[in-house]
PDB file of N, CA and C in Angstrom:
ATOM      1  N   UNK A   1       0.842  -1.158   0.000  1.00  0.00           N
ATOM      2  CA  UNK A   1       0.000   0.000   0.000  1.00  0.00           C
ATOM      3  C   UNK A   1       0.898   1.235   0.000  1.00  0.00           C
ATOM      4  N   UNK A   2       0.248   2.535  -0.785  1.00  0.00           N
ATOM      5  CA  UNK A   2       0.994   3.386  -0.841  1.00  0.00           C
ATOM      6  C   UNK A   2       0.197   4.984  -0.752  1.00  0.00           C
ATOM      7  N   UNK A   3       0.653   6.399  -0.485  1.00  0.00           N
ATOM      8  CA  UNK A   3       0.517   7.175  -0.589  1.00  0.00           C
ATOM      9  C   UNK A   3       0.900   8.107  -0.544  1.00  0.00           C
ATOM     10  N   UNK A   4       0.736   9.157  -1.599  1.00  0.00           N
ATOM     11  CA  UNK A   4       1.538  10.119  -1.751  1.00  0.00           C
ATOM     12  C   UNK A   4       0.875  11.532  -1.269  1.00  0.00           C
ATOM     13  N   UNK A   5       1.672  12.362  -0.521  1.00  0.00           N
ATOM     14  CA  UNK A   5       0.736  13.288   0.524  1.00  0.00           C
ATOM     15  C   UNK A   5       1.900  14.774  -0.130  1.00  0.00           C
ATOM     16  N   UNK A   6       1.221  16.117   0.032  1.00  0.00           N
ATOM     17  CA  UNK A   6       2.121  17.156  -0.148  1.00  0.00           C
ATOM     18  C   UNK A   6       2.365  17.241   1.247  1.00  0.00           C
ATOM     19  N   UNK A   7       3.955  17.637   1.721  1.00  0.00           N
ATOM     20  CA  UNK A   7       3.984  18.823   2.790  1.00  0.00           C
ATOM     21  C   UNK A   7       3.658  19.662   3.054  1.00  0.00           C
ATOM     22  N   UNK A   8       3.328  20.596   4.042  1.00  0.00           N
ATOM     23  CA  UNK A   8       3.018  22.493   4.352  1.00  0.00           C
ATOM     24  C   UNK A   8       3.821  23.183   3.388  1.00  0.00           C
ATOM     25  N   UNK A   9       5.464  22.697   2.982  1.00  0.00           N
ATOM     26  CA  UNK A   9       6.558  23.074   1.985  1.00  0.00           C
ATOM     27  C   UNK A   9       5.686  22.889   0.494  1.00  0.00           C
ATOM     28  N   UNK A  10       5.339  21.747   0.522  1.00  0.00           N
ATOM     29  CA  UNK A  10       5.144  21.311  -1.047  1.00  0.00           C
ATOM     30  C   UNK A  10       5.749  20.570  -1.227  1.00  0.00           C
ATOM     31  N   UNK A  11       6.327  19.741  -0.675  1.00  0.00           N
ATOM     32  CA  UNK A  11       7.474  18.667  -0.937  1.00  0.00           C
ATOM     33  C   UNK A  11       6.102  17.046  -1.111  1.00  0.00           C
ATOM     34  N   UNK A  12       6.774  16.195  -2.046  1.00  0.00           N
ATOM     35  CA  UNK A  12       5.959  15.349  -1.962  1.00  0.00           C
ATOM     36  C   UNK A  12       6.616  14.524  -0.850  1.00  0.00           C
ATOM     37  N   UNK A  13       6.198  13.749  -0.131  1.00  0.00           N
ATOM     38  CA  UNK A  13       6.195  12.275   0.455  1.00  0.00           C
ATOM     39  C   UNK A  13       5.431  11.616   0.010  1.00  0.00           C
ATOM     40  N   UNK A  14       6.111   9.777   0.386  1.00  0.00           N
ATOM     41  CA  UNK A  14       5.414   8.920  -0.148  1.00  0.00           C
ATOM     42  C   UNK A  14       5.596   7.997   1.303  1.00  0.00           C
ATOM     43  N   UNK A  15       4.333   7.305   1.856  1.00  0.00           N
ATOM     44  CA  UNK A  15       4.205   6.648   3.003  1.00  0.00           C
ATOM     45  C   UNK A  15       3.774   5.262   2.032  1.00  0.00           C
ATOM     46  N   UNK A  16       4.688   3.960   2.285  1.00  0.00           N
ATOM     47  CA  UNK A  16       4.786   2.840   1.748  1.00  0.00           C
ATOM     48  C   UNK A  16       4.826   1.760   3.208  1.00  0.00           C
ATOM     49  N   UNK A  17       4.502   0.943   2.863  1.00  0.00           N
ATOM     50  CA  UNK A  17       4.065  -0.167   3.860  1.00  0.00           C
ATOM     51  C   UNK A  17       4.362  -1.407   2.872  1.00  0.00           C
ATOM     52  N   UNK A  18       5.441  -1.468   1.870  1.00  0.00           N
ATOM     53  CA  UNK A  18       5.449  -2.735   1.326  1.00  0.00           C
ATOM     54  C   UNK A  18       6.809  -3.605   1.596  1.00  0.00           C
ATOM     55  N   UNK A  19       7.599  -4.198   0.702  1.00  0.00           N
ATOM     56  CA  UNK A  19       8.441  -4.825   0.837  1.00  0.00           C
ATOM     57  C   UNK A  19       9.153  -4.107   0.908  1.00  0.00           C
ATOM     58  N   UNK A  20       9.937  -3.395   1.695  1.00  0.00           N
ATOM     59  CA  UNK A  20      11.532  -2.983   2.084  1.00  0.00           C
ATOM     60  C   UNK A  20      12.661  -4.149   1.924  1.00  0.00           C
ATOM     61  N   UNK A  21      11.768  -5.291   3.135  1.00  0.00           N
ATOM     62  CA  UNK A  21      12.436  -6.422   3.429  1.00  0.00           C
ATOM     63  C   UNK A  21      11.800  -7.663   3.082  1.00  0.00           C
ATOM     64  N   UNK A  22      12.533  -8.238   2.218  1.00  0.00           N
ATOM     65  CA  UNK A  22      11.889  -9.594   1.689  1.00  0.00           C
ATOM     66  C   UNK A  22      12.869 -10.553   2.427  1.00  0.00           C
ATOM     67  N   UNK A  23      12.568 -11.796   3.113  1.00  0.00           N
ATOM     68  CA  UNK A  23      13.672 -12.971   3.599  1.00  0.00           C
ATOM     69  C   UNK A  23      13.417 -14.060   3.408  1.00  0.00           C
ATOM     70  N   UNK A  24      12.952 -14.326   1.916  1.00  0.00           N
ATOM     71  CA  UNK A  24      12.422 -15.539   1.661  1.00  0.00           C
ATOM     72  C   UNK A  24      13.827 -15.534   0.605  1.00  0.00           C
ATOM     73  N   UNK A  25      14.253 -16.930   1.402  1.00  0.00           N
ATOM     74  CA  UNK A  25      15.708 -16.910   0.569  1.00  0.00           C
ATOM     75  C   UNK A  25      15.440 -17.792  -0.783  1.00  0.00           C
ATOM     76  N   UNK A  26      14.179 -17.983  -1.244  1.00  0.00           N
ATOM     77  CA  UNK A  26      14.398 -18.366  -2.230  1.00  0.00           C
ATOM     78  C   UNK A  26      13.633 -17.248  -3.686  1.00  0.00           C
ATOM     79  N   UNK A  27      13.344 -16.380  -3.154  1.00  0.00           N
ATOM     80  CA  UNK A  27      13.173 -14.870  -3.918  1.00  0.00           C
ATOM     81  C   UNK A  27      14.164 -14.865  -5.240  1.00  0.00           C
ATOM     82  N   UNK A  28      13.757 -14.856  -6.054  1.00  0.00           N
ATOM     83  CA  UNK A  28      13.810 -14.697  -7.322  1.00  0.00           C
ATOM     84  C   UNK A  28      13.690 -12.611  -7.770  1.00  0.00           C
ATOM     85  N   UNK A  29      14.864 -11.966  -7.697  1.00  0.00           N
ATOM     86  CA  UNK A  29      14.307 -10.564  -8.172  1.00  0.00           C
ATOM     87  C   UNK A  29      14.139 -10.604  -9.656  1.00  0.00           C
ATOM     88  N   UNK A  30      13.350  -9.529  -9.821  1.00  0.00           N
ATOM     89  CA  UNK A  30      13.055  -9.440 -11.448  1.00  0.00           C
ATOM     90  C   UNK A  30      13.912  -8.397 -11.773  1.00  0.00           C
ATOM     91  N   UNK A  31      14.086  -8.373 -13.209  1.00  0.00           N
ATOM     92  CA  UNK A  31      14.934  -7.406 -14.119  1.00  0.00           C
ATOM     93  C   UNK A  31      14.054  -7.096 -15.152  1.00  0.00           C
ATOM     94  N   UNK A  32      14.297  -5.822 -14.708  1.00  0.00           N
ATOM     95  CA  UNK A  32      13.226  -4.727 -15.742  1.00  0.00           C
ATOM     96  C   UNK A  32      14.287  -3.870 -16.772  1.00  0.00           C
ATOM     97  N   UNK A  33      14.032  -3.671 -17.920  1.00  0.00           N
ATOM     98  CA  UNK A  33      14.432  -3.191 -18.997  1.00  0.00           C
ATOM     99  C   UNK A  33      13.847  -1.861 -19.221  1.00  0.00           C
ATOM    100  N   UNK A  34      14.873  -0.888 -19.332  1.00  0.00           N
ATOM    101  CA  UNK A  34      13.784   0.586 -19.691  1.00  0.00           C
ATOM    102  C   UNK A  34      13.394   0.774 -20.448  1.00  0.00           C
ATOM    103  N   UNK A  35      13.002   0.022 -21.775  1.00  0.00           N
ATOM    104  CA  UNK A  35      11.991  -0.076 -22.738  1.00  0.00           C
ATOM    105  C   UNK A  35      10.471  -0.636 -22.250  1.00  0.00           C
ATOM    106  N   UNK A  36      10.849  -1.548 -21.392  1.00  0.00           N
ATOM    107  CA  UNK A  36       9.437  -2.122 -21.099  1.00  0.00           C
ATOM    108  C   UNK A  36       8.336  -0.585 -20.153  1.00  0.00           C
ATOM    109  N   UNK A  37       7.058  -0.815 -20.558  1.00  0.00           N
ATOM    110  CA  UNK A  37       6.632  -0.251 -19.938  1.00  0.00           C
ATOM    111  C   UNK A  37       6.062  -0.230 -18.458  1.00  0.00           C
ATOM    112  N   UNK A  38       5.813  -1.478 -18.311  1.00  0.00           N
ATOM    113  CA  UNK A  38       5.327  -2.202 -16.914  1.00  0.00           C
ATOM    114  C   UNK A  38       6.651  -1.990 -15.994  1.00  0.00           C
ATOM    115  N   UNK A  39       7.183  -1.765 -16.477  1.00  0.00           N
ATOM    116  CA  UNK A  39       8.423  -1.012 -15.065  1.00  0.00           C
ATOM    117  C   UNK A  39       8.094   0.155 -13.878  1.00  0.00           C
ATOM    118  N   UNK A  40       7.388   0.966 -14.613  1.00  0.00           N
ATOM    119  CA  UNK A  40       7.037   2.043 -14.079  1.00  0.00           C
ATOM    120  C   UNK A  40       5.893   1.896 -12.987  1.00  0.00           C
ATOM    121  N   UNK A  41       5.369   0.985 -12.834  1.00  0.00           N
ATOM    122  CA  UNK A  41       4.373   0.485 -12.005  1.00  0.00           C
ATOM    123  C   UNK A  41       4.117  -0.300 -12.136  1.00  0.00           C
ATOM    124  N   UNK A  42       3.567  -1.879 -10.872  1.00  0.00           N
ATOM    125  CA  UNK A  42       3.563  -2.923 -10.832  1.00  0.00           C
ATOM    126  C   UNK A  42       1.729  -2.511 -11.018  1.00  0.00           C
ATOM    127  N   UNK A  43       1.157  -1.657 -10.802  1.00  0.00           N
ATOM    128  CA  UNK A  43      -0.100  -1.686 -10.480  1.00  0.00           C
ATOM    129  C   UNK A  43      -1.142  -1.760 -11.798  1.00  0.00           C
ATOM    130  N   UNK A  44      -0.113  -1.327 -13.036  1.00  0.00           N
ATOM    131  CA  UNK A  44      -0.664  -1.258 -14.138  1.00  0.00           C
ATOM    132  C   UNK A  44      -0.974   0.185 -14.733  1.00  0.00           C
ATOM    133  N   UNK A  45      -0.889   1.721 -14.141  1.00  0.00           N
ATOM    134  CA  UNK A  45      -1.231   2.688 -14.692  1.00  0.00           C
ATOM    135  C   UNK A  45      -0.125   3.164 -14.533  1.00  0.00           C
ATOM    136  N   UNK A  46      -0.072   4.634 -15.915  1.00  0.00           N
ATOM    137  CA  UNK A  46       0.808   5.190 -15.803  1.00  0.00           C
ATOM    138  C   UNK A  46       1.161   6.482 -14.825  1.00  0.00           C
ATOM    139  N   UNK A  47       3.017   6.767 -14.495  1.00  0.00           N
ATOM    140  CA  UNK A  47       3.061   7.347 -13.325  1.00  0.00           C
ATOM    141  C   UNK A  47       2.490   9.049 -13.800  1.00  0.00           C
ATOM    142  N   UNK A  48       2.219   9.804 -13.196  1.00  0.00           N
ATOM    143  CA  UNK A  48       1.577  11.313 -13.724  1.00  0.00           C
ATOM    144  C   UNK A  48       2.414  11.739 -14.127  1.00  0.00           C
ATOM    145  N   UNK A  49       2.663  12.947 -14.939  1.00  0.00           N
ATOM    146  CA  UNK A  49       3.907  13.406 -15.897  1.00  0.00           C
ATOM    147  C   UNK A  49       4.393  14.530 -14.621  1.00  0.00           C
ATOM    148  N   UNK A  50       3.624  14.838 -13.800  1.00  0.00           N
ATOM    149  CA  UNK A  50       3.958  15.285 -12.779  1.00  0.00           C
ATOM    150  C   UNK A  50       4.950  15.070 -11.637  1.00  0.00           C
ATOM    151  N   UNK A  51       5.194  13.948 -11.931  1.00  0.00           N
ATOM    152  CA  UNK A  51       5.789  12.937 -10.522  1.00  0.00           C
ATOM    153  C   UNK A  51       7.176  12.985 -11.778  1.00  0.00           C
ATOM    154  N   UNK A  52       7.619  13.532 -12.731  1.00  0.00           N
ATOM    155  CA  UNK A  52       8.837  13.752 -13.393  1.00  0.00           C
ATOM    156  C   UNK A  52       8.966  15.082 -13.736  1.00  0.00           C
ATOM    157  N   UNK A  53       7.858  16.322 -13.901  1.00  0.00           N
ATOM    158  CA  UNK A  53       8.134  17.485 -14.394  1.00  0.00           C
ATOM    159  C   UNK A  53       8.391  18.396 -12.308  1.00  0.00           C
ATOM    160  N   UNK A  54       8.017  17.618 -11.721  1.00  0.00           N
ATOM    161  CA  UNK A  54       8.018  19.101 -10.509  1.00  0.00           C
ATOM    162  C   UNK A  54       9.848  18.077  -9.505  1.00  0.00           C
ATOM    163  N   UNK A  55       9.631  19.115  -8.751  1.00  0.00           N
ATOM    164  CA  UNK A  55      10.863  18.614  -8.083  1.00  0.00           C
ATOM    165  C   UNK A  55      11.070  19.417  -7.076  1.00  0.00           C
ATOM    166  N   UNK A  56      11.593  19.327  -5.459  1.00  0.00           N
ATOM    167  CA  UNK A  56      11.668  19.989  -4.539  1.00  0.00           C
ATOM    168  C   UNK A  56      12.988  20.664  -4.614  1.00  0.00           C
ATOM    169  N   UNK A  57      13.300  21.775  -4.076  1.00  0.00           N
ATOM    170  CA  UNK A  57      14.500  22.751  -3.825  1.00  0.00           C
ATOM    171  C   UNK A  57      15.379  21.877  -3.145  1.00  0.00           C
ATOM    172  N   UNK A  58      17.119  21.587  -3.535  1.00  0.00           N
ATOM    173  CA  UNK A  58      17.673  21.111  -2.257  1.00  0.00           C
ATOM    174  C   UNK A  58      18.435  22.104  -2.408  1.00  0.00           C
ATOM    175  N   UNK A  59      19.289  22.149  -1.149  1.00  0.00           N
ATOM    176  CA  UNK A  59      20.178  22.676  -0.598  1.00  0.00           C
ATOM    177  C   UNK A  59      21.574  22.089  -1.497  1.00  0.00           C
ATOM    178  N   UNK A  60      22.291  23.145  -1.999  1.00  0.00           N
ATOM    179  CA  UNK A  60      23.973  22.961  -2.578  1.00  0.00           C
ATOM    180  C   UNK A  60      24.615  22.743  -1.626  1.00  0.00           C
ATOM    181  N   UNK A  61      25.717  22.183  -2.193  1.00  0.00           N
ATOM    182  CA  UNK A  61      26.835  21.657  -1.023  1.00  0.00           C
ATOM    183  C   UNK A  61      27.627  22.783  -1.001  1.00  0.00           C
ATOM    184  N   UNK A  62      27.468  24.042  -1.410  1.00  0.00           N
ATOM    185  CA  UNK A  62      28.415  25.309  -1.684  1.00  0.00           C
ATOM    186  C   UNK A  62      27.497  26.668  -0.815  1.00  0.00           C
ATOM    187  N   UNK A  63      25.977  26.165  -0.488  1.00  0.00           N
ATOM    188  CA  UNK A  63      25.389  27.192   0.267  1.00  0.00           C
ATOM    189  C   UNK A  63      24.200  27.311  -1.060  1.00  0.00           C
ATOM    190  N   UNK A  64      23.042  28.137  -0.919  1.00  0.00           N
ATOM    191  CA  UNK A  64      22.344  28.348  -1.800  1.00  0.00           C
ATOM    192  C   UNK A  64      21.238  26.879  -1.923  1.00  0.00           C
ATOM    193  N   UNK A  65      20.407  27.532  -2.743  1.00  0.00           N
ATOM    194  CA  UNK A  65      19.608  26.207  -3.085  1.00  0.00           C
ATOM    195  C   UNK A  65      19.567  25.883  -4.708  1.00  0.00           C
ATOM    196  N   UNK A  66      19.242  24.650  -5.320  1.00  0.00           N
ATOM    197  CA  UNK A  66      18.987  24.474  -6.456  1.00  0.00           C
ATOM    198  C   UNK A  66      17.810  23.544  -6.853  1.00  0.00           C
ATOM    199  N   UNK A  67      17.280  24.727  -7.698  1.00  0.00           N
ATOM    200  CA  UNK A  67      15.756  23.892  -8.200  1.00  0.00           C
ATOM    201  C   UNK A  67      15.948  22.256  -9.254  1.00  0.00           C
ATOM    202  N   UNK A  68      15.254  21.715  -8.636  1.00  0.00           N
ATOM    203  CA  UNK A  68      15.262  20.062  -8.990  1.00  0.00           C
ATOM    204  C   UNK A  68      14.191  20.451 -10.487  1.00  0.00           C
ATOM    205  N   UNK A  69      14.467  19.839 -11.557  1.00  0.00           N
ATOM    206  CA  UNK A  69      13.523  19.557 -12.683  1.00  0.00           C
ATOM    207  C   UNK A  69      13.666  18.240 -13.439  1.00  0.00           C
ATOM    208  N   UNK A  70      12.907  18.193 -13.608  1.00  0.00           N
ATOM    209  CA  UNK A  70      12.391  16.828 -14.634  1.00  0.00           C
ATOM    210  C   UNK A  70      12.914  16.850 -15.681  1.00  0.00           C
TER     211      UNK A  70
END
């Protein structure tokens, strides 16, 4: 399960409750190809063009901030 919430900032978070930790030692991971489209979500829809065009301010390692873009 998942959800994606704005901050008071505008910053997105995402609150996830899924596999972090898998310990089934006989787990098989998959390999996804960036042509395929089903990469982008196991759920079947596509991600919003949003969730690649916006981006939060970080902080430079020199002082100042720099705007994140898609």
């Amino acid at each position: 399960m998942f959800l994606y919430l704005r901050d008071p900032d505008g910053h997105r978070v995402e609150l996830y409750t899924g596999d972090y930790l898998t310990v089934d030692p006989e787990f098989e991971p998959a390999r996804w190809h960036l042509q395929d489209p089903r990469r982008q979500t196991l759920w079947g829809q596509r991600a919003p063009e949003s969730w690649f065009q916006e981006g939060s301010r970080v902080e430079a390692f020199g002082g100042g901030w720099v705007e994140v873009a898609g």
